[in-house]
N, C-alpha and C. Protein backbone atom coordinates (compact mmCIF):
# COMPACT_ATOMS: atom_id res chain seq x y z
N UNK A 1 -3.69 16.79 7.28
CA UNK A 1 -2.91 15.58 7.46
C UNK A 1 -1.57 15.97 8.04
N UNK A 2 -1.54 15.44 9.25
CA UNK A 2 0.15 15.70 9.46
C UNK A 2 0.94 14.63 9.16
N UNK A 3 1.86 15.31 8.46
CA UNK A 3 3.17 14.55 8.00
C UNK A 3 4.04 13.94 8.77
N UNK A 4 4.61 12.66 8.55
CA UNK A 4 5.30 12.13 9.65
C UNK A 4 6.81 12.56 9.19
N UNK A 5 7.73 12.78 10.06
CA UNK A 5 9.01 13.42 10.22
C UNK A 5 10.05 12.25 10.27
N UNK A 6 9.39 11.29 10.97
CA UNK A 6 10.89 10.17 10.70
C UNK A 6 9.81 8.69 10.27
N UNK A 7 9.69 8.41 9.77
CA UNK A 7 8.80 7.20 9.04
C UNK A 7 9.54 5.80 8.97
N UNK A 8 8.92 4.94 10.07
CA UNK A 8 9.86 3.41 10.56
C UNK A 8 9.01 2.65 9.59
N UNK A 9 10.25 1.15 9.08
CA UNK A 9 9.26 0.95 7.89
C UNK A 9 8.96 -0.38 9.03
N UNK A 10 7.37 -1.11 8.59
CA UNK A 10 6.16 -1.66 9.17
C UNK A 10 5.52 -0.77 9.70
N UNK A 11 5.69 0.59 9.59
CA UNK A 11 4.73 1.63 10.18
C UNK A 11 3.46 1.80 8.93
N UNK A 12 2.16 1.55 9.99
CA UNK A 12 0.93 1.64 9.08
C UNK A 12 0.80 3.13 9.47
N UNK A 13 0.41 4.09 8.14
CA UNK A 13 0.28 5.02 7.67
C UNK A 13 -0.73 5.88 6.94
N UNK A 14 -0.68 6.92 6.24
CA UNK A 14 -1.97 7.49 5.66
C UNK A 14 -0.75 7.58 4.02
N UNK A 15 -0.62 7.07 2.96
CA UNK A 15 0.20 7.52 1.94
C UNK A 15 -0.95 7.91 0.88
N UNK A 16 -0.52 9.17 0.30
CA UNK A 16 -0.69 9.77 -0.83
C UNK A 16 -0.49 8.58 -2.47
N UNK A 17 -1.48 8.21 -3.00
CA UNK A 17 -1.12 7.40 -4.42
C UNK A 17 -1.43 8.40 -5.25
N UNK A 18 -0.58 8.10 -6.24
CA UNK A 18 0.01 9.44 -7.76
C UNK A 18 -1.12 9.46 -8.45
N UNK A 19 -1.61 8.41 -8.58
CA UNK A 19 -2.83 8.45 -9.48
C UNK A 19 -4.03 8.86 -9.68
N UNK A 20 -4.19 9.26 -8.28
CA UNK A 20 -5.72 9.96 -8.27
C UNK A 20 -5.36 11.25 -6.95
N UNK A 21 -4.04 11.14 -6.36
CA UNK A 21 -3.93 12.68 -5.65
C UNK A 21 -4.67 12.28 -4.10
N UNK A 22 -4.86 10.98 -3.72
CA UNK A 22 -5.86 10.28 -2.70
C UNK A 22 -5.34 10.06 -1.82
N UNK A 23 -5.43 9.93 -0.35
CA UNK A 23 -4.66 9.13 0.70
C UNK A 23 -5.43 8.12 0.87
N UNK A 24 -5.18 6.65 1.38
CA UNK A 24 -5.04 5.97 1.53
C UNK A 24 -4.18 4.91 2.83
N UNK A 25 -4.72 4.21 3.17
CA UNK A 25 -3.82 3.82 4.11
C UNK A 25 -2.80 2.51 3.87
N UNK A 26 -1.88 2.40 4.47
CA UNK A 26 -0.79 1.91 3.80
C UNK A 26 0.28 1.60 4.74
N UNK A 27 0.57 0.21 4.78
CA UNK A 27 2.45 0.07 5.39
C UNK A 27 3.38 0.26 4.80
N UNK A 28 4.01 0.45 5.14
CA UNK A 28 5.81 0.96 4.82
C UNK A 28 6.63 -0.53 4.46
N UNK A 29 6.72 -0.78 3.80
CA UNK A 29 7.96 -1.60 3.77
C UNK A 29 9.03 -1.91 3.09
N UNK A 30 9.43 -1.05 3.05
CA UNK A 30 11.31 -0.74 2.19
C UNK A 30 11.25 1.17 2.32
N UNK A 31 12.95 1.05 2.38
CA UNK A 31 13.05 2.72 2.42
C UNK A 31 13.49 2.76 0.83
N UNK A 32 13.90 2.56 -0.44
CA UNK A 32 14.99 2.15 -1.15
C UNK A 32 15.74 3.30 -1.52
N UNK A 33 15.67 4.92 -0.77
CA UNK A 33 16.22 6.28 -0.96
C UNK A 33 16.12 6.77 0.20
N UNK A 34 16.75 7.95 0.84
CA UNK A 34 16.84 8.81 1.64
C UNK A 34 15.13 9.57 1.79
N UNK A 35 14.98 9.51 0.97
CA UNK A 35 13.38 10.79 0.59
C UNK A 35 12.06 9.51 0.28
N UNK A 36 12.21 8.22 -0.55
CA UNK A 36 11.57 7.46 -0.93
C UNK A 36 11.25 6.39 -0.18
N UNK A 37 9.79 5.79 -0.17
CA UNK A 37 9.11 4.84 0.69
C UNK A 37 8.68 3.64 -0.41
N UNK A 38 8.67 2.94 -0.20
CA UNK A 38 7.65 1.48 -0.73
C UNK A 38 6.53 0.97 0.62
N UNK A 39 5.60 1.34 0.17
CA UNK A 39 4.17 1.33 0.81
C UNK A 39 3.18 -0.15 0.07
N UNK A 40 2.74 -0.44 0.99
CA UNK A 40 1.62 -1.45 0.25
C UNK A 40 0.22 -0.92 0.67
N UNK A 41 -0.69 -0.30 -0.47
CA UNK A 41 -1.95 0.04 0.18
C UNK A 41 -2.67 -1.11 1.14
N UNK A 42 -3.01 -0.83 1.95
CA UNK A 42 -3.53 -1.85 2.73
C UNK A 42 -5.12 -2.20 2.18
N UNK A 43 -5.71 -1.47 1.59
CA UNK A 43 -7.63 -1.97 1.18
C UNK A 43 -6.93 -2.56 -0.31
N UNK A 44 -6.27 -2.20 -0.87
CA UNK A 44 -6.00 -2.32 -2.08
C UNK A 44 -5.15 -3.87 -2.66
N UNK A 45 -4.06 -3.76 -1.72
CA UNK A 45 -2.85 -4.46 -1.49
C UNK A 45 -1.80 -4.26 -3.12
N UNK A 46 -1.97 -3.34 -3.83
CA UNK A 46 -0.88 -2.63 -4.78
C UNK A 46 0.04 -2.01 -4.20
N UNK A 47 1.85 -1.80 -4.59
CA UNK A 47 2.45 -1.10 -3.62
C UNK A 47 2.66 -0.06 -4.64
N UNK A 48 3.24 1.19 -4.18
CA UNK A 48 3.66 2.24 -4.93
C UNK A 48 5.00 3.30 -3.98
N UNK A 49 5.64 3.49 -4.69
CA UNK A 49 6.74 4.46 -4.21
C UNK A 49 6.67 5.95 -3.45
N UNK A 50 6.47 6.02 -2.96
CA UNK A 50 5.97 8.01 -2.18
C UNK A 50 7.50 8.25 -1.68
N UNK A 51 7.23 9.72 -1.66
CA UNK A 51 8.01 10.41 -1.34
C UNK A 51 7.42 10.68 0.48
N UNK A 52 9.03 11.20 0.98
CA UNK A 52 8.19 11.22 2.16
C UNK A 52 7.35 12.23 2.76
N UNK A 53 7.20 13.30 1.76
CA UNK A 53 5.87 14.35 2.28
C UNK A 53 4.71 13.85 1.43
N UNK A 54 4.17 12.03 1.29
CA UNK A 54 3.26 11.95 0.95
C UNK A 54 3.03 10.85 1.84
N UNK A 55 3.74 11.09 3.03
CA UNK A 55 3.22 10.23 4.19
C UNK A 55 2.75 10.88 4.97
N UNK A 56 1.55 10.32 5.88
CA UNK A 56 0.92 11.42 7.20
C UNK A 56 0.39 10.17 8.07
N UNK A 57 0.25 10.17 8.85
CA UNK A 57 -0.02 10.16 10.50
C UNK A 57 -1.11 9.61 10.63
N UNK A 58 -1.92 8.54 10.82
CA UNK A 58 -3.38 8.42 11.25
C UNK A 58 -3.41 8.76 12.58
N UNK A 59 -4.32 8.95 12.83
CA UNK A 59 -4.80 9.98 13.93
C UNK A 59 -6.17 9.23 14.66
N UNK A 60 -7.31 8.76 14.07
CA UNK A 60 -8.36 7.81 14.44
C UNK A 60 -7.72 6.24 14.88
N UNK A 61 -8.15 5.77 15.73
CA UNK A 61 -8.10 4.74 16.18
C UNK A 61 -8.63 3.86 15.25
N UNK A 62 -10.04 3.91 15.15
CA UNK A 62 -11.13 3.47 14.36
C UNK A 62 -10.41 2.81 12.76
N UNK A 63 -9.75 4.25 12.34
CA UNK A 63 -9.35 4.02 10.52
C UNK A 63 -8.03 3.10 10.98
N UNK A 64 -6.66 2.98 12.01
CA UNK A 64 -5.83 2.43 12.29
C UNK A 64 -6.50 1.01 12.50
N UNK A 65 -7.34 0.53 13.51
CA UNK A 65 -7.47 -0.55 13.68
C UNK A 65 -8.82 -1.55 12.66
N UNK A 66 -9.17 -0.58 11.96
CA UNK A 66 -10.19 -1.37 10.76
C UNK A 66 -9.71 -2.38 10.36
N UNK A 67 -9.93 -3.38 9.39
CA UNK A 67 -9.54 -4.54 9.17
C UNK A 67 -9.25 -4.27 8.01
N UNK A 68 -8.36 -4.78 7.51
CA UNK A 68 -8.08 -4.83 5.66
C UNK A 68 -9.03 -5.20 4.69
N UNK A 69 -9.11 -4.38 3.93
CA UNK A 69 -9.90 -4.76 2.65
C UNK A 69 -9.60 -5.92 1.83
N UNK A 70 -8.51 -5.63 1.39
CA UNK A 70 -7.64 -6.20 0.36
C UNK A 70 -7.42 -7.82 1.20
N UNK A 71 -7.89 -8.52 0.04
CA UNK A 71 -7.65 -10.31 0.82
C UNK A 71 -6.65 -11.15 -0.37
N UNK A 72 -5.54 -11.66 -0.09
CA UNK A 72 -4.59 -12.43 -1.00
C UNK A 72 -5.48 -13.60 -1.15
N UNK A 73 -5.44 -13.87 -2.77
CA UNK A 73 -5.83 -14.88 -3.49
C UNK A 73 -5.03 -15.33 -4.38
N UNK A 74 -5.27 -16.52 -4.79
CA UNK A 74 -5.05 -17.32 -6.24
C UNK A 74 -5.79 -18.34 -6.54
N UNK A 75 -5.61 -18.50 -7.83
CA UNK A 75 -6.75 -18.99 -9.14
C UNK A 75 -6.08 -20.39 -9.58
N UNK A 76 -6.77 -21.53 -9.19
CA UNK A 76 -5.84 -22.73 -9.85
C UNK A 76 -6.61 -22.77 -11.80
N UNK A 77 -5.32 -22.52 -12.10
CA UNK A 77 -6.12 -22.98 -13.95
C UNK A 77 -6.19 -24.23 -14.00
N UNK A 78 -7.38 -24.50 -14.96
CA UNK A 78 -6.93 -25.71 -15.61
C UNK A 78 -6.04 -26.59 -15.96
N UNK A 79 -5.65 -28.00 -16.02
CA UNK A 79 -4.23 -28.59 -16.42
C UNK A 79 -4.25 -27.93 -18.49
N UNK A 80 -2.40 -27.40 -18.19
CA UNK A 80 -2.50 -27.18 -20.03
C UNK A 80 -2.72 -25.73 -20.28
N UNK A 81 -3.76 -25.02 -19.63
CA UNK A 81 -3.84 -22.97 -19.93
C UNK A 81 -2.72 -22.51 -19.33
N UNK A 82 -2.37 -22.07 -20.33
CA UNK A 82 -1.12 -20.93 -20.03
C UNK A 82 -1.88 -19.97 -19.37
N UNK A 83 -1.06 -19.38 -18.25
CA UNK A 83 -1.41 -18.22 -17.37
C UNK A 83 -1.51 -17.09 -17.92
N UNK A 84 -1.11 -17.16 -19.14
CA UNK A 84 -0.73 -15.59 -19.80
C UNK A 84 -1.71 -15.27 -20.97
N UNK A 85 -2.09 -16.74 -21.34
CA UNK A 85 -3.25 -16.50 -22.50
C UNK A 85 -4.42 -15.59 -22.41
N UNK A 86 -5.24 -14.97 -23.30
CA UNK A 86 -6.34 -14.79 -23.11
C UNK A 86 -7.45 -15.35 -22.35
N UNK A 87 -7.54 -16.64 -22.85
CA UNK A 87 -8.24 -17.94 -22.27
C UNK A 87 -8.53 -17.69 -20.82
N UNK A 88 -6.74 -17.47 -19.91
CA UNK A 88 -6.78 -17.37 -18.53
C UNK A 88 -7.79 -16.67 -17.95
């Protein structure tokens, strides 16, 4: 994986997530440190913080222009269920 050296944020990417040691692909969007990124996995759509040697470079066309996994939803409840209940 090559590492990217100056990382523009809306730049789609390859980022490293903490949790399983995985790359993933991912946009950039916030710097909020000198060294630190805010990424949104793109199949996933969770964001997580990387450092910036856990950014790299896509390189395939193919994996860059795939379509997103990850699709935004919401759930209308019932009138009266609290969103937070069990129930929900």
């Amino acid at each position: 994986m090559k590492l990217i050296l100056d990382p523009k944020l809306k730049s789609r990417v390859m980022a490293k997530y903490a949790v399983d040691n995985r790359w993933y692909r991912a946009k950039i969007i916030s710097r909020p440190s000198d060294d630190k990124f805010l990424v949104r996995f793109i199949d996933y759509g969770n964001k997580a913080e990387v450092s910036s040697s856990d950014l790299g470079s896509i390189f395939d066309k193919w994996v860059m222009d795939a379509p997103k996994l990850a699709k935004r939803c919401t759930f209308n409840l019932p009138p009266g269920l609290d969103p937070l209940s069990m129930r929900a």
